[in-house]
Protein backbone atom coordinates (compact mmCIF):
# COMPACT_ATOMS: atom_id res chain seq x y z
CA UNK A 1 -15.72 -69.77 -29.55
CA UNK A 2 -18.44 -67.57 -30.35
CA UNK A 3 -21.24 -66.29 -27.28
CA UNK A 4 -24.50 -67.82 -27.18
CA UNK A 5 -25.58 -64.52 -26.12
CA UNK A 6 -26.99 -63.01 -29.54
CA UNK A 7 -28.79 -59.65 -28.36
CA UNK A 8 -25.65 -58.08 -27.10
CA UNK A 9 -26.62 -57.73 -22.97
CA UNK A 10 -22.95 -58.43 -21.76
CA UNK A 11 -22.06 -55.00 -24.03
CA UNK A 12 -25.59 -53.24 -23.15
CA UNK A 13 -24.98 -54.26 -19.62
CA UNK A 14 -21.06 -52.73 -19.25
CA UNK A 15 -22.26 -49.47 -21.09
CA UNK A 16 -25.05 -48.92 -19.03
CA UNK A 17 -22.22 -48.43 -16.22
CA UNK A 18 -19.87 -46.56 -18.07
CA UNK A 19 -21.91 -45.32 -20.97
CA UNK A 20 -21.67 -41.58 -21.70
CA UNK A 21 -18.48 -39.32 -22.06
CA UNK A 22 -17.42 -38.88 -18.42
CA UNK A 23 -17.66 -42.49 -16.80
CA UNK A 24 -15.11 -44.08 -18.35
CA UNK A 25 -12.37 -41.62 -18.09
CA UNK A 26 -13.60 -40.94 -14.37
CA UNK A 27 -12.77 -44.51 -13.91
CA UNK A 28 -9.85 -44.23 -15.91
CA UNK A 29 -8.07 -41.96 -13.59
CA UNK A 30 -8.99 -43.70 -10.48
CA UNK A 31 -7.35 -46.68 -11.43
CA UNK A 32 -4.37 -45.04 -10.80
CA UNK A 33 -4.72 -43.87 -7.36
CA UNK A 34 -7.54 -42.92 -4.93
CA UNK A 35 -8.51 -39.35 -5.54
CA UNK A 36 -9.48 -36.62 -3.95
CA UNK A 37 -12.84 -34.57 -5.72
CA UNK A 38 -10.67 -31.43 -6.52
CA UNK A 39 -7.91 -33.99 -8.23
CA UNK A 40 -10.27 -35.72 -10.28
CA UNK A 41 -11.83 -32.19 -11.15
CA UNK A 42 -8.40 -30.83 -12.18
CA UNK A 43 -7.60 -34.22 -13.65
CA UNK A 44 -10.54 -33.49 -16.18
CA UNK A 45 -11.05 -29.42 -16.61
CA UNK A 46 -13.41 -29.93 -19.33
CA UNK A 47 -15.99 -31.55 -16.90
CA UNK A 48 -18.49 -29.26 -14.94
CA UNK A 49 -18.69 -29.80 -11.20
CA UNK A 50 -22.04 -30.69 -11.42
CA UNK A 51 -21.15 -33.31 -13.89
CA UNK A 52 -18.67 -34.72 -11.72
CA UNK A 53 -20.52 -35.11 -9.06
CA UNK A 54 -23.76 -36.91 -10.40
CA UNK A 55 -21.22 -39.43 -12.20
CA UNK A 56 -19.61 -39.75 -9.14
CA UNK A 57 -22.88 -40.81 -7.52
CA UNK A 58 -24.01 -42.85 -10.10
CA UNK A 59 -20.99 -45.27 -10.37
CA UNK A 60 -20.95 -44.86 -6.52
CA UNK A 61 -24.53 -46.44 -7.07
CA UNK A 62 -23.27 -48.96 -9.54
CA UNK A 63 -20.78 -50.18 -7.11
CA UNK A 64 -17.60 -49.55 -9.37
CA UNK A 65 -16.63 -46.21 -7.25
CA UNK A 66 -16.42 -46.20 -3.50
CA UNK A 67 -16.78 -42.90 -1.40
CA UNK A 68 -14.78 -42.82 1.81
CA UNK A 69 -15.44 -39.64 3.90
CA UNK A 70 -12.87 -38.48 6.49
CA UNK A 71 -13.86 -37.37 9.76
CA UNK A 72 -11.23 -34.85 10.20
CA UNK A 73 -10.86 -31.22 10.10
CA UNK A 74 -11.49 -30.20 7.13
CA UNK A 75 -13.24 -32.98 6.01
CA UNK A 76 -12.04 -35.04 3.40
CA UNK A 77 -13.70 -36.94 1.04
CA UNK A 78 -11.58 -39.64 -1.17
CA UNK A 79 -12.55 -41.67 -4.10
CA UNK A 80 -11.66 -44.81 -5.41
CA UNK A 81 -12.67 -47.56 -7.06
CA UNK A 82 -14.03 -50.88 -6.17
CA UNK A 83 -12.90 -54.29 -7.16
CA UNK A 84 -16.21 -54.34 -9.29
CA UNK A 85 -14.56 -51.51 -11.02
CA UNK A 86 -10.77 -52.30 -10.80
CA UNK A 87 -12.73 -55.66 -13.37
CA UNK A 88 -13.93 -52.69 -15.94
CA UNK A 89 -10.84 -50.97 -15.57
CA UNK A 90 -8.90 -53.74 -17.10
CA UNK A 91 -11.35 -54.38 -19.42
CA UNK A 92 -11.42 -50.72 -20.85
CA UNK A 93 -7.53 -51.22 -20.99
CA UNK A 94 -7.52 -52.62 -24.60
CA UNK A 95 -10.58 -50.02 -25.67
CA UNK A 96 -7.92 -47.36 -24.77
CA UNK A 97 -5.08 -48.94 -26.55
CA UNK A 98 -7.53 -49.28 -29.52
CA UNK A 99 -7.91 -45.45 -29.15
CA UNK A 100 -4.19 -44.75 -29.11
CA UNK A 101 -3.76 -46.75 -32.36
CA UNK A 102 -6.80 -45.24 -34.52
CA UNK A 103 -7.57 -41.75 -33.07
CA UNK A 104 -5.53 -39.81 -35.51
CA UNK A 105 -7.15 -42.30 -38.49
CA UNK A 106 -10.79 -41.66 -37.08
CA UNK A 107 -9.85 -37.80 -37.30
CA UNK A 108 -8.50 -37.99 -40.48
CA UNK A 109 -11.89 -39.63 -41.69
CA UNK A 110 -14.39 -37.09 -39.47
CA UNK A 111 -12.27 -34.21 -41.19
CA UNK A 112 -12.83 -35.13 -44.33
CA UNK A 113 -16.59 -36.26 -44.44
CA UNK A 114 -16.83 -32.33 -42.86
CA UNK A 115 -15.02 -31.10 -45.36
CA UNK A 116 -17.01 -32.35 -48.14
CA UNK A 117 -20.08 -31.44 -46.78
């Protein structure tokens, strides 16, 4: 059964959450397991620290990430996400299976239009 939504807001909607390169794979790896901001930093090396932390905030924002701060000595600070997000991460579940089946085809294309540039 096709949407009667023609203008595409359900898809404009769920990427203004997770649009970007970093939200999704932030997500991605908390769906695993609450993390700590030094695991999800090592998790993904390529992202700066400064990155990391405004995503953080934003989803935090969006209500898909939840910040729980532990009063102890040293503090702790643990992230995780929400049942808001724990809904995204199962719907980015076939988007990643997608990418598992076609990355080395969408490669294979990208090297090629370079190449005969």
């Amino acid at each position: 059964m096709k949407s009667k939504k023609t203008n595409g807001s359900g898809i404009c909607a769920a990427f203004d959450v997770i649009g970007g390169k970093w939200k999704a794979v932030i997500l991605w790896e908390l769906h695993v397991q609450p993390l700590r901001f030094g695991e999800l930093k090592r998790a993904l090396p390529d992202i700066s620290e400064k990155m990391l932390i405004q995503q953080l905030r934003e989803m935090e924002t969006d209500g898909i990430v939840h910040r729980e701060v532990f009063h102890e000595v040293p503090p702790r600070v643990e992230y995780s996400e929400t049942k808001l997000g724990a809904t995204l991460s199962a719907s980015l579940a076939p988007l990643a299976d997608w990418g598992d089946r076609h990355a080395k085809r969408v490669e294979a294309a990208r090297t090629r239009t370079r190449s005969a540039k």
